[in-house]
Protein backbone atom coordinates (compact mmCIF):
# COMPACT_ATOMS: atom_id res chain seq x y z
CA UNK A 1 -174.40 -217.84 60.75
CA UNK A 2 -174.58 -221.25 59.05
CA UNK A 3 -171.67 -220.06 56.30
CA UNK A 4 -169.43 -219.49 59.47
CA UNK A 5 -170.29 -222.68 61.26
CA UNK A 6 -170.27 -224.97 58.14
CA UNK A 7 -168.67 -225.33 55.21
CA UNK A 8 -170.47 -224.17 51.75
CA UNK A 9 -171.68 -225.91 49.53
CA UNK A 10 -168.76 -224.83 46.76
CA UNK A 11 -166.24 -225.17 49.43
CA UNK A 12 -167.68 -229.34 49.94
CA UNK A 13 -167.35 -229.69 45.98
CA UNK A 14 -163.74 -228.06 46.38
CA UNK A 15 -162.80 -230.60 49.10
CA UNK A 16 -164.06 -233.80 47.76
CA UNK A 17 -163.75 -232.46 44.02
CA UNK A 18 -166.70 -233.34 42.74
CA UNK A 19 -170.20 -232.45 42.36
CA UNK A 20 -172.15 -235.43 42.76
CA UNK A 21 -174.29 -235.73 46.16
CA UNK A 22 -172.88 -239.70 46.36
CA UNK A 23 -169.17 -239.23 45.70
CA UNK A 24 -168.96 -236.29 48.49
CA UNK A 25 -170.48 -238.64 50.93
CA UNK A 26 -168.13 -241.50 49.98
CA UNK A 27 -165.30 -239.08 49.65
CA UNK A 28 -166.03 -237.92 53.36
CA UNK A 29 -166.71 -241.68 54.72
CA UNK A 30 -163.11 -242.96 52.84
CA UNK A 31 -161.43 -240.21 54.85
CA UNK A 32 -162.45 -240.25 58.00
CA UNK A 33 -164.39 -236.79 58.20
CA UNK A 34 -167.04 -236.10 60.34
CA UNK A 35 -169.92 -234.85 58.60
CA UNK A 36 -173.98 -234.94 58.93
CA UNK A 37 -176.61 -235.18 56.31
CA UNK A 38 -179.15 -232.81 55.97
CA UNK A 39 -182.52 -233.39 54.92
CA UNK A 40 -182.16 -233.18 51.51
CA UNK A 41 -179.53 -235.87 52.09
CA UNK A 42 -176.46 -233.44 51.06
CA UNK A 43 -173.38 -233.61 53.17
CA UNK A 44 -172.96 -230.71 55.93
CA UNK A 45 -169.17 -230.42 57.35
CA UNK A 46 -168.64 -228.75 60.13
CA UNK A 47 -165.71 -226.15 59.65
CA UNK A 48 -164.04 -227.22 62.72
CA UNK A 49 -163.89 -231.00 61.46
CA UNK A 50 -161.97 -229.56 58.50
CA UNK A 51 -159.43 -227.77 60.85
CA UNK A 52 -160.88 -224.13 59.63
CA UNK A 53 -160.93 -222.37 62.84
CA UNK A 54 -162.81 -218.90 62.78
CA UNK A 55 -160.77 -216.55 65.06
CA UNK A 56 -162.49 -215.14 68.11
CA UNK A 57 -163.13 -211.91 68.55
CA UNK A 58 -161.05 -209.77 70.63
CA UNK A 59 -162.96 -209.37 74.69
CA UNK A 60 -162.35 -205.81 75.90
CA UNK A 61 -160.54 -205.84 78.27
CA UNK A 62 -161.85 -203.49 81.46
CA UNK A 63 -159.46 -202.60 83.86
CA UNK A 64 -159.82 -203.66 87.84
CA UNK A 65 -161.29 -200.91 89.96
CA UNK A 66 -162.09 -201.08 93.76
CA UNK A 67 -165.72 -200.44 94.94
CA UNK A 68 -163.89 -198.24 97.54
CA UNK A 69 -163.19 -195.68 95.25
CA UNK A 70 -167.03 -194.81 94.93
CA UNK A 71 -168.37 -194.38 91.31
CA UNK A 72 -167.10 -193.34 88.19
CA UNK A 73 -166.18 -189.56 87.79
CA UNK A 74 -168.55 -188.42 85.40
């Protein structure tokens, strides 16, 4: 669950282009993007501070029935 919720490691290094622990954080500072430190003191960016949006999953939809009608046929 933490791949959907934050960005990967490889996708950080990809979005501040480099590899170094000290340049993402001062990449991500410089530009204004929320981001946490974990507690190995890498950067953790959340996906929604990037703008990546995971799509929610369709709700089924149930359609209205009275209680009058008694209970489901079979």
């Amino acid at each position: 669950m933490s791949e959907k919720l934050c960005l990967t490691k490889d996708e950080i290094k990809a979005l501040t282009r480099t590899p170094l622990k000290a340049r993402q954080l001062q990449f991500l500072r410089q530009n204004g993007i929320r981001h946490y430190i974990d507690g190995y003191g890498w950067p953790v960016v959340l996906r929604a501070a990037v703008g990546i949006d995971e799509p929610a999953p369709a709700a089924r939809v149930v359609p209205w029935r009275s209680n009058k009608l008694g209970p489901l046929p079979g």
